[in-house]
C-alpha atoms as a PDB file:
ATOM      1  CA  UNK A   1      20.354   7.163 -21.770  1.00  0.00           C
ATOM      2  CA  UNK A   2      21.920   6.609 -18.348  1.00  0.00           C
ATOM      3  CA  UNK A   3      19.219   8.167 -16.487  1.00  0.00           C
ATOM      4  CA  UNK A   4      16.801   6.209 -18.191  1.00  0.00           C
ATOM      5  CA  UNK A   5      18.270   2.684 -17.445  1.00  0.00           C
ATOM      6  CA  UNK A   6      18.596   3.367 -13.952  1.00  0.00           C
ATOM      7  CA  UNK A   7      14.818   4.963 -13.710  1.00  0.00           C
ATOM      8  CA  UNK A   8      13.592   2.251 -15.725  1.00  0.00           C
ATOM      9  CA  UNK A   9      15.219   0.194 -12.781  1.00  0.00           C
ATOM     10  CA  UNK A  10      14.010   1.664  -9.861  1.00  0.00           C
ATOM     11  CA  UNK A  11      10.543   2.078 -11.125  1.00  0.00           C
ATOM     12  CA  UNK A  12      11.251  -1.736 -11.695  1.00  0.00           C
ATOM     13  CA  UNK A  13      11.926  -2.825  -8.361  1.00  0.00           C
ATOM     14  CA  UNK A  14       9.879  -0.100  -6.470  1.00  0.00           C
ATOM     15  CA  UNK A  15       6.619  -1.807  -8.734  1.00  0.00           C
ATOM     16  CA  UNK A  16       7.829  -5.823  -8.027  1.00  0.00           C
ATOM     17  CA  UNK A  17       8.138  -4.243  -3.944  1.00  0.00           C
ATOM     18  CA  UNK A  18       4.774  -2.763  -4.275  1.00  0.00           C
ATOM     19  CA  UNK A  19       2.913  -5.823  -6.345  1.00  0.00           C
ATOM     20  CA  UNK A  20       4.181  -8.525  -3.915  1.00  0.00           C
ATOM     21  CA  UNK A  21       3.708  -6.407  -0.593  1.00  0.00           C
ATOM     22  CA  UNK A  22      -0.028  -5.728  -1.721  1.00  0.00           C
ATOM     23  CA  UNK A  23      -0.699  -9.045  -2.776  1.00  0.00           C
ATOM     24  CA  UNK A  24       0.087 -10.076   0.273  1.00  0.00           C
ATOM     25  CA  UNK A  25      -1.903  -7.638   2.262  1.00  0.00           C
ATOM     26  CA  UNK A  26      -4.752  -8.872   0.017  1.00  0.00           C
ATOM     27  CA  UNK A  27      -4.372 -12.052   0.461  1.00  0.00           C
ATOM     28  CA  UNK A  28      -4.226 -12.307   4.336  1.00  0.00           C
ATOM     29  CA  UNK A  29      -7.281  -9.748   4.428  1.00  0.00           C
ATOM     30  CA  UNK A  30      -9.262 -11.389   2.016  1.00  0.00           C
ATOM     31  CA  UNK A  31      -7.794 -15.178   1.957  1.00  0.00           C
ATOM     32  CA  UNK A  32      -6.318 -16.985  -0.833  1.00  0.00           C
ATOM     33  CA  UNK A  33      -9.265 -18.699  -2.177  1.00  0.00           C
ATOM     34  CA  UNK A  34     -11.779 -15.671  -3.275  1.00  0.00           C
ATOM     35  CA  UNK A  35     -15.151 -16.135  -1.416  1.00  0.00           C
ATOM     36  CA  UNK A  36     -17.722 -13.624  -1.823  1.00  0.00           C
ATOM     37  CA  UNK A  37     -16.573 -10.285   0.106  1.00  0.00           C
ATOM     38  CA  UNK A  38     -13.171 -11.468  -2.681  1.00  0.00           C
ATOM     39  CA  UNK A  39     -15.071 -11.280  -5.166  1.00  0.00           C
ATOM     40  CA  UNK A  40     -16.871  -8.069  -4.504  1.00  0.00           C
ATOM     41  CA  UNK A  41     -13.481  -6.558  -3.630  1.00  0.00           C
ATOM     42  CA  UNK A  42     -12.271  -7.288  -6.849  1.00  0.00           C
ATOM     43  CA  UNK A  43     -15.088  -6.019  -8.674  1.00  0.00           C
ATOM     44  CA  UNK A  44     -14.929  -2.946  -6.966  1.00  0.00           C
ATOM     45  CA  UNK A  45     -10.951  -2.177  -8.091  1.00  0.00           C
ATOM     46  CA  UNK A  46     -11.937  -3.140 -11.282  1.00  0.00           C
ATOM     47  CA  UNK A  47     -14.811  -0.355 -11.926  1.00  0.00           C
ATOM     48  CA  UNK A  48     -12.206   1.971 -10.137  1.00  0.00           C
ATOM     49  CA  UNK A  49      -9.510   0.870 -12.350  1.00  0.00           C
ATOM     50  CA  UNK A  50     -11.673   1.801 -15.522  1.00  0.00           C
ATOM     51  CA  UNK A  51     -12.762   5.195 -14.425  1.00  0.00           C
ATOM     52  CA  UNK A  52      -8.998   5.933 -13.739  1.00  0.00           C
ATOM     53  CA  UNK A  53      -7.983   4.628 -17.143  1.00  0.00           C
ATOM     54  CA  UNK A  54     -11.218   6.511 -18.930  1.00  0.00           C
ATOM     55  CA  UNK A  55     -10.077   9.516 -16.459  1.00  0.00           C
ATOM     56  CA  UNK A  56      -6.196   9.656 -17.836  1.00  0.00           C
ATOM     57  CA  UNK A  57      -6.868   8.907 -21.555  1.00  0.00           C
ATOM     58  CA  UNK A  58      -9.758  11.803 -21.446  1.00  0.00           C
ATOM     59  CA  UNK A  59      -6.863  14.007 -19.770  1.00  0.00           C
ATOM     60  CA  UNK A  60      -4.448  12.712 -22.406  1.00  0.00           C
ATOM     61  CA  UNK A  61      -6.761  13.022 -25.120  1.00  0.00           C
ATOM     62  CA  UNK A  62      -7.566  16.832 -24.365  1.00  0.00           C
ATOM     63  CA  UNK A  63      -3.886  17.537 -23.449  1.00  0.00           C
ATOM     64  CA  UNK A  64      -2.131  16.267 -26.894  1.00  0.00           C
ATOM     65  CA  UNK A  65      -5.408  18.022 -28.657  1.00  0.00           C
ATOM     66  CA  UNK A  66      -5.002  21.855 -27.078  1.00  0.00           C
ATOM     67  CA  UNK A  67      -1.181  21.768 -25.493  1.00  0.00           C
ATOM     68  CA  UNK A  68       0.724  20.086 -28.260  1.00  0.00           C
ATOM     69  CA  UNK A  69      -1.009  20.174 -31.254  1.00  0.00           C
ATOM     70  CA  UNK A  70       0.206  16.910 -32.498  1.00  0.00           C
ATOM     71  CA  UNK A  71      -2.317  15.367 -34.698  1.00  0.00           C
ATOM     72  CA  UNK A  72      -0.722  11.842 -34.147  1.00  0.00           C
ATOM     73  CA  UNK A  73      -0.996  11.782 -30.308  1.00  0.00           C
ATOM     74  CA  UNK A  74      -4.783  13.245 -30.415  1.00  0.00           C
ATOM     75  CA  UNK A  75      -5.663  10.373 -32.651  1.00  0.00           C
ATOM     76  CA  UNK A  76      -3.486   7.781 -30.638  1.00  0.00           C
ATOM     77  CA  UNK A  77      -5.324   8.652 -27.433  1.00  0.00           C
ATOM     78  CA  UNK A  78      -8.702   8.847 -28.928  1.00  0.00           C
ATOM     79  CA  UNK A  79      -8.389   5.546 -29.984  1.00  0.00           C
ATOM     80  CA  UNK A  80      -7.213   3.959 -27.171  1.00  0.00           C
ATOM     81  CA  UNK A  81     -10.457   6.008 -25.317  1.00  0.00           C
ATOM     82  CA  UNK A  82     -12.329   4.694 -27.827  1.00  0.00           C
ATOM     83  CA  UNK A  83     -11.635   1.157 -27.195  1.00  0.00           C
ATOM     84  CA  UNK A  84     -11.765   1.434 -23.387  1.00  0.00           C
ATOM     85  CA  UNK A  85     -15.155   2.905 -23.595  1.00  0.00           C
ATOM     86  CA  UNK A  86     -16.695   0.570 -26.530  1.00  0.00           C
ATOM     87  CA  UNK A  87     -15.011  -2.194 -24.731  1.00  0.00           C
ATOM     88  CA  UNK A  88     -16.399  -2.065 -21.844  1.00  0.00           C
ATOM     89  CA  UNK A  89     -19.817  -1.519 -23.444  1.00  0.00           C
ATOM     90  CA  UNK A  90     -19.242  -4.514 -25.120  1.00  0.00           C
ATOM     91  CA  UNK A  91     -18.698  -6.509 -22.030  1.00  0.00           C
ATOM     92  CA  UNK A  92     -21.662  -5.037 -19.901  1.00  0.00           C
ATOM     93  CA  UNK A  93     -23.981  -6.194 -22.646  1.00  0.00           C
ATOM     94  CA  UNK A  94     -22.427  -9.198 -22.892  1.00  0.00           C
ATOM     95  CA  UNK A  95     -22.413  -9.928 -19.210  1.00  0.00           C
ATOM     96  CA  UNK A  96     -25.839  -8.914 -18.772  1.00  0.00           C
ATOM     97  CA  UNK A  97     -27.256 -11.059 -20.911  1.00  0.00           C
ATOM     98  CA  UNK A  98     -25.173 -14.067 -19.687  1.00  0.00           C
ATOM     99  CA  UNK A  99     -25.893 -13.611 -16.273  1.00  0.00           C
END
């Protein structure tokens, strides 16, 4: 329980040191007020973001299905897949027609 307070911590502080020092790095690249190549930029991470999210839950998915055999983590991961991907099939179609 130790080990997990103290990991909990550093991963803590390590991600707070990370966040700031790369909003900052964004910011004086980009600017703070988002203007076009901003914009882009973020909509670029964003796509990314989702195909790393789709990527791990897939890997999840397939790794609680054949390694562990547990019937509750195939079904948790499937339906947080399942919402990523419907969700963001939901929001292209919405976003296409509202733009």
């Amino acid at each position: 329980m130790e080990g997990l307070v103290i990991v909990s911590l550093f991963a803590l502080l390590g991600g707070g040191l990370l966040g700031y020092f790369m909003t900052r790095t964004i910011a004086e690249n980009t600017g703070l007020l988002p203007d076009e190549r901003g914009m882009e930029i973020a909509k670029l991470s964003a796509m990314r973001t989702l195909e790393l999210v789709l990527f791990v839950t897939v890997a999840a998915l397939y790794y609680s299905w054949f390694v562990m055999k547990n019937e509750a983590c195939t079904n948790l991961a499937g339906l947080i897949f399942a919402t990523i991907f419907f969700g963001n099939l939901a929001f292209r179609a919405h976003y296409s027609r509202k733009m």
